[in-house]
PDB file of N, CA and C in Angstrom:
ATOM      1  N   UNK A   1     -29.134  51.684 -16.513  1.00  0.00           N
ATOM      2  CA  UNK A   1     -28.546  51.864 -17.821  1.00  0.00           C
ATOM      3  C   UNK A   1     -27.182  51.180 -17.911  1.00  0.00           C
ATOM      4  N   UNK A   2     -26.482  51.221 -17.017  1.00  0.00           N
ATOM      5  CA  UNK A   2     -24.933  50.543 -16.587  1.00  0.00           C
ATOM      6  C   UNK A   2     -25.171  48.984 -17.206  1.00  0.00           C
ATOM      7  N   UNK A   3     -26.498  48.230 -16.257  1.00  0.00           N
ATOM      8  CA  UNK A   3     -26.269  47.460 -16.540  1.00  0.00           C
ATOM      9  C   UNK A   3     -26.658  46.713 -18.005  1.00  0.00           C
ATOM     10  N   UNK A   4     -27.559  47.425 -18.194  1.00  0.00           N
ATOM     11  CA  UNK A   4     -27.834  47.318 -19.857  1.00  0.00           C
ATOM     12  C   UNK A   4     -26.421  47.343 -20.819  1.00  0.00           C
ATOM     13  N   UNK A   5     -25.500  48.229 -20.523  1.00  0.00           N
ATOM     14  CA  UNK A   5     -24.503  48.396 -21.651  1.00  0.00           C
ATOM     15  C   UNK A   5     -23.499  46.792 -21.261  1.00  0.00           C
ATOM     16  N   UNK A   6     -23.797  46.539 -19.521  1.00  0.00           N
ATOM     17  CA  UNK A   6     -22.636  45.423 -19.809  1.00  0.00           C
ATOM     18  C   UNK A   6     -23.178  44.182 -20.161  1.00  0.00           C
ATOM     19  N   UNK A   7     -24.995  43.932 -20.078  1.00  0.00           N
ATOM     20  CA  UNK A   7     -25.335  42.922 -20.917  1.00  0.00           C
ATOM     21  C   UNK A   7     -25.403  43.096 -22.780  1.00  0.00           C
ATOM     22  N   UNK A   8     -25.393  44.159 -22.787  1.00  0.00           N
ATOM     23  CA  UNK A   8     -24.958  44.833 -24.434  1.00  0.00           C
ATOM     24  C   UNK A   8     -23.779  43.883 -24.855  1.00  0.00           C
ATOM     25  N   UNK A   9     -22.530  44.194 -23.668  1.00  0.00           N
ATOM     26  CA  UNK A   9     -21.148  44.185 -24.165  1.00  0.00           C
ATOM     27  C   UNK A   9     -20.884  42.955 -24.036  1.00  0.00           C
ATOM     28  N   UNK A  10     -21.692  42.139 -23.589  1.00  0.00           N
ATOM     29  CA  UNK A  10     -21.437  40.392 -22.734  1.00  0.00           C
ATOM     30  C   UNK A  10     -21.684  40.065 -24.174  1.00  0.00           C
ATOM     31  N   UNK A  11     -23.179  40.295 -24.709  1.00  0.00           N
ATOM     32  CA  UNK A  11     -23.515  39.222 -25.591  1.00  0.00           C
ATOM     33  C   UNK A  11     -22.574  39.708 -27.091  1.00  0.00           C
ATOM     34  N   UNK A  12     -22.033  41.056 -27.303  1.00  0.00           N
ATOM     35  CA  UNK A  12     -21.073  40.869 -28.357  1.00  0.00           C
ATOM     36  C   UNK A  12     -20.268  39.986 -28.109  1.00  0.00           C
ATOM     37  N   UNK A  13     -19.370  40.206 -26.933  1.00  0.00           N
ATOM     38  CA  UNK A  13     -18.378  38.788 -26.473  1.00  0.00           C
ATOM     39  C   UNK A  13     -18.474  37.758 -27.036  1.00  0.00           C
ATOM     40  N   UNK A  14     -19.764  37.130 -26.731  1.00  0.00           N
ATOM     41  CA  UNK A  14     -19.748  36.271 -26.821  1.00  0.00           C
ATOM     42  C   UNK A  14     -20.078  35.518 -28.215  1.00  0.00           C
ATOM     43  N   UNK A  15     -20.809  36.432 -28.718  1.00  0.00           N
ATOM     44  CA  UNK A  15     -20.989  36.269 -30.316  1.00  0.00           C
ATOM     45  C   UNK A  15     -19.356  36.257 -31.152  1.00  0.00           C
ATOM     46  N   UNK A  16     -18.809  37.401 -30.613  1.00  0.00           N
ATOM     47  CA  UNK A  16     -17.476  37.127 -31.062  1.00  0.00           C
ATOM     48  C   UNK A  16     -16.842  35.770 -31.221  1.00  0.00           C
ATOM     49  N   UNK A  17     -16.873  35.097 -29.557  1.00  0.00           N
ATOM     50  CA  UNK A  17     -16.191  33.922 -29.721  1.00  0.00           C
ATOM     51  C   UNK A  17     -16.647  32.690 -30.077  1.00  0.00           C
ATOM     52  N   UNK A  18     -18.248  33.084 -29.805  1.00  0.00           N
ATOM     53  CA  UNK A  18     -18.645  32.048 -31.064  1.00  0.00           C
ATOM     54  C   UNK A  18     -18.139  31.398 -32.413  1.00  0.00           C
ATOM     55  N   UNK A  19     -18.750  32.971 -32.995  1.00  0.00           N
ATOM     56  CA  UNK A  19     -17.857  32.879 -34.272  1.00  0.00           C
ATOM     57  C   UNK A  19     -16.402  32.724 -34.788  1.00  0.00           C
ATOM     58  N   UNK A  20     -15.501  33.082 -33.498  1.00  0.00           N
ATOM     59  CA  UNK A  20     -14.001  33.057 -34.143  1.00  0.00           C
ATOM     60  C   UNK A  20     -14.111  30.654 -33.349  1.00  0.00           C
ATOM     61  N   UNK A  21     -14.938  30.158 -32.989  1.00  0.00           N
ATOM     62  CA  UNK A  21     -14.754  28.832 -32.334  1.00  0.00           C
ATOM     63  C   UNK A  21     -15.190  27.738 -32.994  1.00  0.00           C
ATOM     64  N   UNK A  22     -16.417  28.395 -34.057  1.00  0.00           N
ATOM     65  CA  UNK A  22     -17.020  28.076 -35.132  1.00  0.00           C
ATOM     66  C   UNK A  22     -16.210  27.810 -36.075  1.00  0.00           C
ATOM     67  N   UNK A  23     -15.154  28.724 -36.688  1.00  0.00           N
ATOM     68  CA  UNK A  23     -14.494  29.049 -38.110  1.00  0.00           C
ATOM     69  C   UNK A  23     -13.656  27.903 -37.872  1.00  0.00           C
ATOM     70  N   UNK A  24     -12.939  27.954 -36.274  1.00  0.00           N
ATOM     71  CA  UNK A  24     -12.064  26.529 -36.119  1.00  0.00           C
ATOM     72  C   UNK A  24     -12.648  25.686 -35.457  1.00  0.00           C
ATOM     73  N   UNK A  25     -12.608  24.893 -36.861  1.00  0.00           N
ATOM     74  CA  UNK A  25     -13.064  23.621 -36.008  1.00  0.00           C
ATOM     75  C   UNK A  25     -12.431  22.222 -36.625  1.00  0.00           C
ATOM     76  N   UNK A  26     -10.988  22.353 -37.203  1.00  0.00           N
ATOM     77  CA  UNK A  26     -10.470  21.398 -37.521  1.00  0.00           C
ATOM     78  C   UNK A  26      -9.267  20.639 -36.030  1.00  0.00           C
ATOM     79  N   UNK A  27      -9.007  19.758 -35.673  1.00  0.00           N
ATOM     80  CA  UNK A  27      -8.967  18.955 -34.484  1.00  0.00           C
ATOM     81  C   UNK A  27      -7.199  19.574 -34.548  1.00  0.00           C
ATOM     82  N   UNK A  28      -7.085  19.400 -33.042  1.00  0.00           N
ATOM     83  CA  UNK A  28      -5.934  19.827 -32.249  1.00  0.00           C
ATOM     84  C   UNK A  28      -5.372  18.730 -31.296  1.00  0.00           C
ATOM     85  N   UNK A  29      -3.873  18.867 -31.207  1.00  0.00           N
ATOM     86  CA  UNK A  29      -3.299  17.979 -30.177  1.00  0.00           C
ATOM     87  C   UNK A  29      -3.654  18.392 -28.961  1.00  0.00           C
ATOM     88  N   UNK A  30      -4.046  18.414 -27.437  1.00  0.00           N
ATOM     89  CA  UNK A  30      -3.932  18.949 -25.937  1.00  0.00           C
ATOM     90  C   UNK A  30      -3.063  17.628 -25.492  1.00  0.00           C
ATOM     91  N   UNK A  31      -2.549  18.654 -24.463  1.00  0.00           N
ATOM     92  CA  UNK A  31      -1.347  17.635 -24.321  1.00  0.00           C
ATOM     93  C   UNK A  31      -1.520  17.852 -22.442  1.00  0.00           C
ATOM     94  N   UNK A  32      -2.499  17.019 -21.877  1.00  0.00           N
ATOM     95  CA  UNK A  32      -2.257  16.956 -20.512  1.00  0.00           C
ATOM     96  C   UNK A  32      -1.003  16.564 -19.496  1.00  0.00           C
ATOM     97  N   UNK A  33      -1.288  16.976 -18.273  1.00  0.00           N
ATOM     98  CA  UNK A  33       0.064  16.181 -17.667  1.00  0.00           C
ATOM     99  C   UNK A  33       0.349  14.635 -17.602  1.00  0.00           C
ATOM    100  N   UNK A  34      -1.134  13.740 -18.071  1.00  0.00           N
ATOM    101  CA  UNK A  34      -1.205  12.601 -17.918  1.00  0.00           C
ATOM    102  C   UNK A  34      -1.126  11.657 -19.403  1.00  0.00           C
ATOM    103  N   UNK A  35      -0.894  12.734 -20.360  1.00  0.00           N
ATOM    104  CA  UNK A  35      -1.369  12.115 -21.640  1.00  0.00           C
ATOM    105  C   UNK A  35      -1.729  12.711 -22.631  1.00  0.00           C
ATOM    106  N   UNK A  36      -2.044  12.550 -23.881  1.00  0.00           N
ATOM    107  CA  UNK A  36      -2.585  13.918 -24.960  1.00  0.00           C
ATOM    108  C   UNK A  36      -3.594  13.415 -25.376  1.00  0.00           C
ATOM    109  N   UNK A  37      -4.157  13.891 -26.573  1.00  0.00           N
ATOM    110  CA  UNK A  37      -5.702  13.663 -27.154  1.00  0.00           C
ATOM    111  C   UNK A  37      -6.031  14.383 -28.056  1.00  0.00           C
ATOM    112  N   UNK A  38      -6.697  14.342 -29.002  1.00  0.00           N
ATOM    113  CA  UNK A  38      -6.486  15.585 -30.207  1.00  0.00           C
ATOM    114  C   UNK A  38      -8.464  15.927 -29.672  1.00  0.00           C
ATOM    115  N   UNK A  39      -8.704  16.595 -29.822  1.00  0.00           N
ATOM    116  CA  UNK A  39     -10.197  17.587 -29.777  1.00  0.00           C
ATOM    117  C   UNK A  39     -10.519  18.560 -30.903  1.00  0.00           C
ATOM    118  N   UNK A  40     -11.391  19.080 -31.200  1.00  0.00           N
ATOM    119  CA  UNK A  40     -11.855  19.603 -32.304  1.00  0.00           C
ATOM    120  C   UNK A  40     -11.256  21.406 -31.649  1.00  0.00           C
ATOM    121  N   UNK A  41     -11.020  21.835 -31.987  1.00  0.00           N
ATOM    122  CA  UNK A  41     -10.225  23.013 -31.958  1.00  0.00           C
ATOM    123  C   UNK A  41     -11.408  24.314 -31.067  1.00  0.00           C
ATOM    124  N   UNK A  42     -12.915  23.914 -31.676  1.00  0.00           N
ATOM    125  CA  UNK A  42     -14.114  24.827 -31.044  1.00  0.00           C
ATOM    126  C   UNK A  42     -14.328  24.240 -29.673  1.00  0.00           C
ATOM    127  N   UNK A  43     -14.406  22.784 -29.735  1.00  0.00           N
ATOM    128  CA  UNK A  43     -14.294  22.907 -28.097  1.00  0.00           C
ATOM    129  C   UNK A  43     -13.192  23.220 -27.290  1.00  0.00           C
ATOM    130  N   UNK A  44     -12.015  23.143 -27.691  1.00  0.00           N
ATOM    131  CA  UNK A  44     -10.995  23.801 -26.729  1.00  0.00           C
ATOM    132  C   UNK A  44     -10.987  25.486 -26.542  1.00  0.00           C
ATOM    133  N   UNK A  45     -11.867  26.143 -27.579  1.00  0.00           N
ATOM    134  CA  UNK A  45     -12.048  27.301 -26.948  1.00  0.00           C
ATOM    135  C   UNK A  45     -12.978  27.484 -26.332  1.00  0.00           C
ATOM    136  N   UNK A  46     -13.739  26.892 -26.164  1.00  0.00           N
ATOM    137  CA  UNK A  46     -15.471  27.212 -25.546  1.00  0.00           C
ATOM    138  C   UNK A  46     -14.652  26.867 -24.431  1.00  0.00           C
ATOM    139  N   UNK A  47     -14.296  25.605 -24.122  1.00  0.00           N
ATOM    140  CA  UNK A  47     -14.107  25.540 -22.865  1.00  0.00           C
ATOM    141  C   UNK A  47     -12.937  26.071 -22.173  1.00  0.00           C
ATOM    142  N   UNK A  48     -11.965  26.686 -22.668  1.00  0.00           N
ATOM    143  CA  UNK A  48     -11.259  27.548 -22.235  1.00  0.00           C
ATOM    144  C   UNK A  48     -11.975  28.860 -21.716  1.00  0.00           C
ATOM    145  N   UNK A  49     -12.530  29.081 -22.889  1.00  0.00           N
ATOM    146  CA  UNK A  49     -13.555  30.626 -22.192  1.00  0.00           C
ATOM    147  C   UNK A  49     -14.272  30.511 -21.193  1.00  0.00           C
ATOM    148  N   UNK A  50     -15.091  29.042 -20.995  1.00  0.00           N
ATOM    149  CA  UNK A  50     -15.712  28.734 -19.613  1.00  0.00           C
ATOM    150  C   UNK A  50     -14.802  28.929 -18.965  1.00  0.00           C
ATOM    151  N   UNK A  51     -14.038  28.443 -18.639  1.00  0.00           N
ATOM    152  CA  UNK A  51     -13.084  27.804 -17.124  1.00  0.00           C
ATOM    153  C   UNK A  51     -12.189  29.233 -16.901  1.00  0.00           C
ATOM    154  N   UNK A  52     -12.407  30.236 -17.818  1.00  0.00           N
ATOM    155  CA  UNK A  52     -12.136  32.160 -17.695  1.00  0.00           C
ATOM    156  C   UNK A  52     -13.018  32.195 -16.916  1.00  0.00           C
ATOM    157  N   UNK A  53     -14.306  32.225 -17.637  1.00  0.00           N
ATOM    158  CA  UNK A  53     -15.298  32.944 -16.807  1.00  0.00           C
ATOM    159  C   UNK A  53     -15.573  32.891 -15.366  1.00  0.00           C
ATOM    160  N   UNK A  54     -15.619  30.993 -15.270  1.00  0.00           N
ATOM    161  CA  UNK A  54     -15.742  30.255 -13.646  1.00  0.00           C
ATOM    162  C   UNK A  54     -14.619  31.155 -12.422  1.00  0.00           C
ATOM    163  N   UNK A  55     -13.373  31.002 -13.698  1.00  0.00           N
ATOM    164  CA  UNK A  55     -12.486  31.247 -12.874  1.00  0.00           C
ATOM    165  C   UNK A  55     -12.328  32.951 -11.737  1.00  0.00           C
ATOM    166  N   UNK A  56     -13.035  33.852 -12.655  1.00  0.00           N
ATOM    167  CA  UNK A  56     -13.095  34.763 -12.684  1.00  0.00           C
ATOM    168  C   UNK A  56     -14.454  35.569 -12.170  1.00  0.00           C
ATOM    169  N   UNK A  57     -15.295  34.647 -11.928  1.00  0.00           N
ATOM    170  CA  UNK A  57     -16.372  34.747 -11.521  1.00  0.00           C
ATOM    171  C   UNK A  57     -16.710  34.656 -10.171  1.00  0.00           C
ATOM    172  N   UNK A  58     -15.855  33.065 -10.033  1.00  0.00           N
ATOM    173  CA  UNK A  58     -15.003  32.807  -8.305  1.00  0.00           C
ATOM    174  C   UNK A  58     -14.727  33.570  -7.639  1.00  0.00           C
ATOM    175  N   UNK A  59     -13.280  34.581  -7.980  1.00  0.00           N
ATOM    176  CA  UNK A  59     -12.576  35.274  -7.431  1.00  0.00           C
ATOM    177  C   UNK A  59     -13.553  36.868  -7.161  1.00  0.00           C
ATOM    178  N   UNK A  60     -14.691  36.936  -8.327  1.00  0.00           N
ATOM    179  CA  UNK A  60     -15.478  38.338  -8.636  1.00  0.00           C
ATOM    180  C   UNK A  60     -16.776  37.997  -7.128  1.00  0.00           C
ATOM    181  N   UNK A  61     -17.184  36.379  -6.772  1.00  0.00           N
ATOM    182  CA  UNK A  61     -18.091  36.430  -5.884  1.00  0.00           C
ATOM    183  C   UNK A  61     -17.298  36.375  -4.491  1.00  0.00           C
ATOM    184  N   UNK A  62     -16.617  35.331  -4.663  1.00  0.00           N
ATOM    185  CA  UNK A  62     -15.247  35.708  -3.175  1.00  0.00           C
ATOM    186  C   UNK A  62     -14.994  36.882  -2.495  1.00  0.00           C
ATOM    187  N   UNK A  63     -14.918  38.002  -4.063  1.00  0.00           N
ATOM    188  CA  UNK A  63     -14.244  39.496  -3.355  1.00  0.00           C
ATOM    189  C   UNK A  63     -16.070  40.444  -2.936  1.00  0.00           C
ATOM    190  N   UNK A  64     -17.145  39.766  -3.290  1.00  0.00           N
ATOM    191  CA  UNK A  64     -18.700  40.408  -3.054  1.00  0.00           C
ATOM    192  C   UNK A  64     -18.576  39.556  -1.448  1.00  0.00           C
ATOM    193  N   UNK A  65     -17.973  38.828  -1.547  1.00  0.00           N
ATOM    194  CA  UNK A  65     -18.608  37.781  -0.196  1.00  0.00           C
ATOM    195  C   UNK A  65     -17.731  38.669   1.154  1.00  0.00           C
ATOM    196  N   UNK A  66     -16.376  38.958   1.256  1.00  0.00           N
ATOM    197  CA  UNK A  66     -15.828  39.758   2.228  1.00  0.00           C
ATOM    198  C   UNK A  66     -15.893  40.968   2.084  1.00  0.00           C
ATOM    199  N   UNK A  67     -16.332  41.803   0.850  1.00  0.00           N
ATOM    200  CA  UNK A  67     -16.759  43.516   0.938  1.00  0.00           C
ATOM    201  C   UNK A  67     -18.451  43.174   2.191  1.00  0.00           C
ATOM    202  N   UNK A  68     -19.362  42.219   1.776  1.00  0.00           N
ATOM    203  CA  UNK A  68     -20.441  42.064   2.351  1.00  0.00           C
ATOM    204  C   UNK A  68     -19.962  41.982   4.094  1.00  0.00           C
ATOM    205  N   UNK A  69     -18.650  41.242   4.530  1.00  0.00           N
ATOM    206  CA  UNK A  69     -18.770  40.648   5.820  1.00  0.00           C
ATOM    207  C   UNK A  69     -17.938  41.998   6.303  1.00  0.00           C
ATOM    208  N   UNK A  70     -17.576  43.037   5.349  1.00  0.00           N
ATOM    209  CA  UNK A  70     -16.871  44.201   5.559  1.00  0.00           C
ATOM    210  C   UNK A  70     -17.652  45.570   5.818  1.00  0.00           C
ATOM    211  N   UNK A  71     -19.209  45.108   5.645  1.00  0.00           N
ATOM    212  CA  UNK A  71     -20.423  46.009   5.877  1.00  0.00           C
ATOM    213  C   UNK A  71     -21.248  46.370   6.759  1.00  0.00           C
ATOM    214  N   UNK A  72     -21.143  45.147   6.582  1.00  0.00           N
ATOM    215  CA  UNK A  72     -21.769  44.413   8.303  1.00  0.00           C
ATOM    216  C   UNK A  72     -21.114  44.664   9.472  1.00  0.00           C
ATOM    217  N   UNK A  73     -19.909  43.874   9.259  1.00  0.00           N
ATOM    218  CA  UNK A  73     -18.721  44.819  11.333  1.00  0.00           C
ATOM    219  C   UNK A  73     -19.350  46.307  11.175  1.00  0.00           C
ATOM    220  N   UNK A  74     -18.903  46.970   9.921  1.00  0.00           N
ATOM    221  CA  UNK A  74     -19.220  48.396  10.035  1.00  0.00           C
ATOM    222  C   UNK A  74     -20.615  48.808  10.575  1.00  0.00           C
ATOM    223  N   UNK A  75     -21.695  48.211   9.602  1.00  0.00           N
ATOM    224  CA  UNK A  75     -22.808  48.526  10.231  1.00  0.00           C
ATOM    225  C   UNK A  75     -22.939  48.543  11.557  1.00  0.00           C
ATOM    226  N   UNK A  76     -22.778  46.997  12.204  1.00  0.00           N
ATOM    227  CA  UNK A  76     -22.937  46.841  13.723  1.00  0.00           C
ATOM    228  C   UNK A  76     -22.073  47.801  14.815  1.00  0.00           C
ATOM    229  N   UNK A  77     -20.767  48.209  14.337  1.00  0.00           N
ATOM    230  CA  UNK A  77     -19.922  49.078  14.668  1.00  0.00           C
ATOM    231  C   UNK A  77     -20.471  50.512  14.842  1.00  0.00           C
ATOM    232  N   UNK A  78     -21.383  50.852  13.726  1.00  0.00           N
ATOM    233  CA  UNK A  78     -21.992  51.849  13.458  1.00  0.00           C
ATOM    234  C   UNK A  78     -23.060  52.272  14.638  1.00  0.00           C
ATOM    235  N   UNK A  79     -23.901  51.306  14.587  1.00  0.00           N
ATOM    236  CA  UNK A  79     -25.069  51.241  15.238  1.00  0.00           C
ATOM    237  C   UNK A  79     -24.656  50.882  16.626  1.00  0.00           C
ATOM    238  N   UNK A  80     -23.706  50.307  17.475  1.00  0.00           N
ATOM    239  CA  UNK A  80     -23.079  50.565  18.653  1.00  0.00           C
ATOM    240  C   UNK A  80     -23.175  51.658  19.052  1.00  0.00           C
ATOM    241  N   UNK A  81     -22.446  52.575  18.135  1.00  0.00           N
ATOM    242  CA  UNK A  81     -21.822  53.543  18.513  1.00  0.00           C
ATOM    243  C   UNK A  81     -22.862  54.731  18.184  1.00  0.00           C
ATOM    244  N   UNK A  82     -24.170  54.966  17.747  1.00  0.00           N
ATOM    245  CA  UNK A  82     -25.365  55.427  17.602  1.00  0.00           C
ATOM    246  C   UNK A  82     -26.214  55.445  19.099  1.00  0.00           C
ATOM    247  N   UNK A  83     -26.497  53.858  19.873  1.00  0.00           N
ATOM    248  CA  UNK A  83     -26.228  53.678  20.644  1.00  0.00           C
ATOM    249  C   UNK A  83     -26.167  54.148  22.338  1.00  0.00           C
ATOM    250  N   UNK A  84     -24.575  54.392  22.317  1.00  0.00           N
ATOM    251  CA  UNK A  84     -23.751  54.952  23.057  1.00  0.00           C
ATOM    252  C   UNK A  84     -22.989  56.232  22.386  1.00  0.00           C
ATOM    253  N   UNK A  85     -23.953  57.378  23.117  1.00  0.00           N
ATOM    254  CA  UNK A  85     -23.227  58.654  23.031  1.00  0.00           C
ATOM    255  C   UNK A  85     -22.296  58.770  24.061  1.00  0.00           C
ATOM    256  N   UNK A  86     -21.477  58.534  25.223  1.00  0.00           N
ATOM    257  CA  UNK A  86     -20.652  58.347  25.521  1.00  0.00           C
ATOM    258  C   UNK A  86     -19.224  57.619  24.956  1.00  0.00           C
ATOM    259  N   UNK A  87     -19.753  56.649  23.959  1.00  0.00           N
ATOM    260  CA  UNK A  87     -18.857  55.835  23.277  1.00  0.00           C
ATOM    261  C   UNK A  87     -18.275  56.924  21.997  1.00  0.00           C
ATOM    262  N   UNK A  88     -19.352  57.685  21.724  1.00  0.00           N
ATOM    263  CA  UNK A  88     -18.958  58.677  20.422  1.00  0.00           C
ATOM    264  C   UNK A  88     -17.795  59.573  20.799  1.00  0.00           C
ATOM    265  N   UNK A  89     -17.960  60.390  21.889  1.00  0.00           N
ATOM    266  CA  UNK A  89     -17.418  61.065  22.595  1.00  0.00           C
ATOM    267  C   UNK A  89     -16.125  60.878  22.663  1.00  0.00           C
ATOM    268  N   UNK A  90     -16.192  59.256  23.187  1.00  0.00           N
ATOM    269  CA  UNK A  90     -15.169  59.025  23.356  1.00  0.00           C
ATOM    270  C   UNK A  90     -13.929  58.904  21.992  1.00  0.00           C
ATOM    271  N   UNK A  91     -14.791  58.301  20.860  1.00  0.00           N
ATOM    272  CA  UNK A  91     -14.121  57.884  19.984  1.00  0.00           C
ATOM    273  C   UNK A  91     -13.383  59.658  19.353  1.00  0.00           C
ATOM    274  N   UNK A  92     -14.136  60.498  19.406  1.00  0.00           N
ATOM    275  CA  UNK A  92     -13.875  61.850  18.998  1.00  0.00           C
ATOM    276  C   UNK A  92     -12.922  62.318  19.763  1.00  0.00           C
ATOM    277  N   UNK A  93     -12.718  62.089  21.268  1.00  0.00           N
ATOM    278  CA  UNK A  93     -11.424  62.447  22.139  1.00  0.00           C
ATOM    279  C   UNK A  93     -10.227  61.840  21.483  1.00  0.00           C
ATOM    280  N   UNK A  94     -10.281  60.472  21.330  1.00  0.00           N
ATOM    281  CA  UNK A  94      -9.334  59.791  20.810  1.00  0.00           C
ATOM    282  C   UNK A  94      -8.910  60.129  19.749  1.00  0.00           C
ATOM    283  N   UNK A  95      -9.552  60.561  18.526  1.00  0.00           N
ATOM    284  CA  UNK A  95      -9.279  61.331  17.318  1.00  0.00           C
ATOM    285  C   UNK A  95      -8.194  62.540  17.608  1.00  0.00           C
ATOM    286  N   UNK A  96      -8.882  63.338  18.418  1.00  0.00           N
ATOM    287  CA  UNK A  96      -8.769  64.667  18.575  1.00  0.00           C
ATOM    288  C   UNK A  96      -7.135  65.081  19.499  1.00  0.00           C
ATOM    289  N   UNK A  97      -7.233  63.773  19.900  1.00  0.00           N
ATOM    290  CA  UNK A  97      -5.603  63.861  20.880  1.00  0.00           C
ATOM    291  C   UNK A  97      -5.005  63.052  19.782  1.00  0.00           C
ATOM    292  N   UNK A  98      -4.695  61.767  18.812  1.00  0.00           N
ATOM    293  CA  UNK A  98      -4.065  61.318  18.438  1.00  0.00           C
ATOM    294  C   UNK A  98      -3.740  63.069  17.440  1.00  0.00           C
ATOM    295  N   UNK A  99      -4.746  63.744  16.820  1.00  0.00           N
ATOM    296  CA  UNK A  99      -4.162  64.514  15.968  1.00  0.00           C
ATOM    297  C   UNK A  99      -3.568  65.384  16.691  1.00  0.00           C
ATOM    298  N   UNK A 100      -3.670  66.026  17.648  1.00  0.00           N
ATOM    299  CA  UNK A 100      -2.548  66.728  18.618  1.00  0.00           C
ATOM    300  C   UNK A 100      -1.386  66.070  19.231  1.00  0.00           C
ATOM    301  N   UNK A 101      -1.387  64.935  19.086  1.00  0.00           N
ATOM    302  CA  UNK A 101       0.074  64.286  19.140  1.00  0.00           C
ATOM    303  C   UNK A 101       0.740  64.230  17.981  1.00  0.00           C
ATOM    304  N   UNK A 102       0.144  64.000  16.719  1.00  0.00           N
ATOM    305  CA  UNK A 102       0.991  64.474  15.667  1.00  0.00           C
ATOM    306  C   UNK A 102       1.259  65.743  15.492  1.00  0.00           C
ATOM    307  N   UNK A 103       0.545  66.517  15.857  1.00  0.00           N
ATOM    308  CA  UNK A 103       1.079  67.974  15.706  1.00  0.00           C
ATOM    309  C   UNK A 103       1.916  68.637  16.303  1.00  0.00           C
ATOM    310  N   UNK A 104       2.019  67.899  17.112  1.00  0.00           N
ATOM    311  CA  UNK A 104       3.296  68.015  18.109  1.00  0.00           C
ATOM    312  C   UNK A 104       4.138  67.801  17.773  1.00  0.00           C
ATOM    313  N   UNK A 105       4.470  66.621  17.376  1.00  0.00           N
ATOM    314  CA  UNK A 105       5.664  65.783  16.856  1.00  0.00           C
ATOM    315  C   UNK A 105       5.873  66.616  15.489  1.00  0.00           C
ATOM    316  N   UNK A 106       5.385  66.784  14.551  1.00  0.00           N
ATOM    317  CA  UNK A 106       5.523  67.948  13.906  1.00  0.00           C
ATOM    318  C   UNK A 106       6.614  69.090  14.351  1.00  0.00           C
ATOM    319  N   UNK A 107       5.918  69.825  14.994  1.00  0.00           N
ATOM    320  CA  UNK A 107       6.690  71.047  15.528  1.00  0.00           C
ATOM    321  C   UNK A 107       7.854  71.110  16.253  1.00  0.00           C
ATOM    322  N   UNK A 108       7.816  69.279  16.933  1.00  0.00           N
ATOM    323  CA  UNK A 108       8.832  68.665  17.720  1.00  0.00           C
ATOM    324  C   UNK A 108      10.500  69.362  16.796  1.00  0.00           C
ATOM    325  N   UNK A 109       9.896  68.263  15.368  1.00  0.00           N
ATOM    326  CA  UNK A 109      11.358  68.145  14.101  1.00  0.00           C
ATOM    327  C   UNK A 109      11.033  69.293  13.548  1.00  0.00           C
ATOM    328  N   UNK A 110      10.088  69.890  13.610  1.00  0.00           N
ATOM    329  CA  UNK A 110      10.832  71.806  12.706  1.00  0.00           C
ATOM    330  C   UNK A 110      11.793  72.524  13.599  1.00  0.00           C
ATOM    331  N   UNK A 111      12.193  72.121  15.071  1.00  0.00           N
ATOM    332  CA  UNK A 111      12.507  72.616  15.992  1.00  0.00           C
ATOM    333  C   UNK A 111      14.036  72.210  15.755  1.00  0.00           C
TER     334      UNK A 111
END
């Protein structure tokens, strides 16, 4: 259902900027670093909205690409340690004294 409402909400978007890219379409100066050029006013928004989306799309598959390589250590980490019940053990000692060293230190400064 989630994803239904955000293909719902995509294609208003985009109808939106259709229509507001449509209404203008009398020509504009762009003024590059190399030079200017006048363009019809609808393509400088279409393609502004592209080079959003790309841009943003990049950074949206980039951040899927290291949550994924962030699943995986875990998994394999996981399944090590499934494994080796000695390794569990161990990892639970280590827990179990780091929190009794803070509790210490605790009681250390109420002192």
């Amino acid at each position: 259902m989630r994803g239904q409402w955000g293909l719902i909400t995509g294609i208003i978007v985009v109808l939106i900027i259709a229509i507001f890219a449509v209404i203008n379409v009398e020509p504009v100066e762009v003024n590059y670093l190399f030079g200017q050029n006048e363009w019809p006013l609808v393509l400088v928004i279409i393609g502004s909205v592209l080079m959003g989306g790309l841009i943003v799309g990049s950074v949206g598959i980039y951040k899927i690409y290291r949550l994924q390589q962030e699943v995986k250590k875990l998994q394999l980490e996981n399944e090590g340690l499934k494994n080796d019940p000695e390794g569990r053990s161990r990892v639970k000692e280590r827990s179990k004294r780091a929190k009794d060293e803070n509790n210490h230190d605790v009681t250390k400064t109420k002192q």
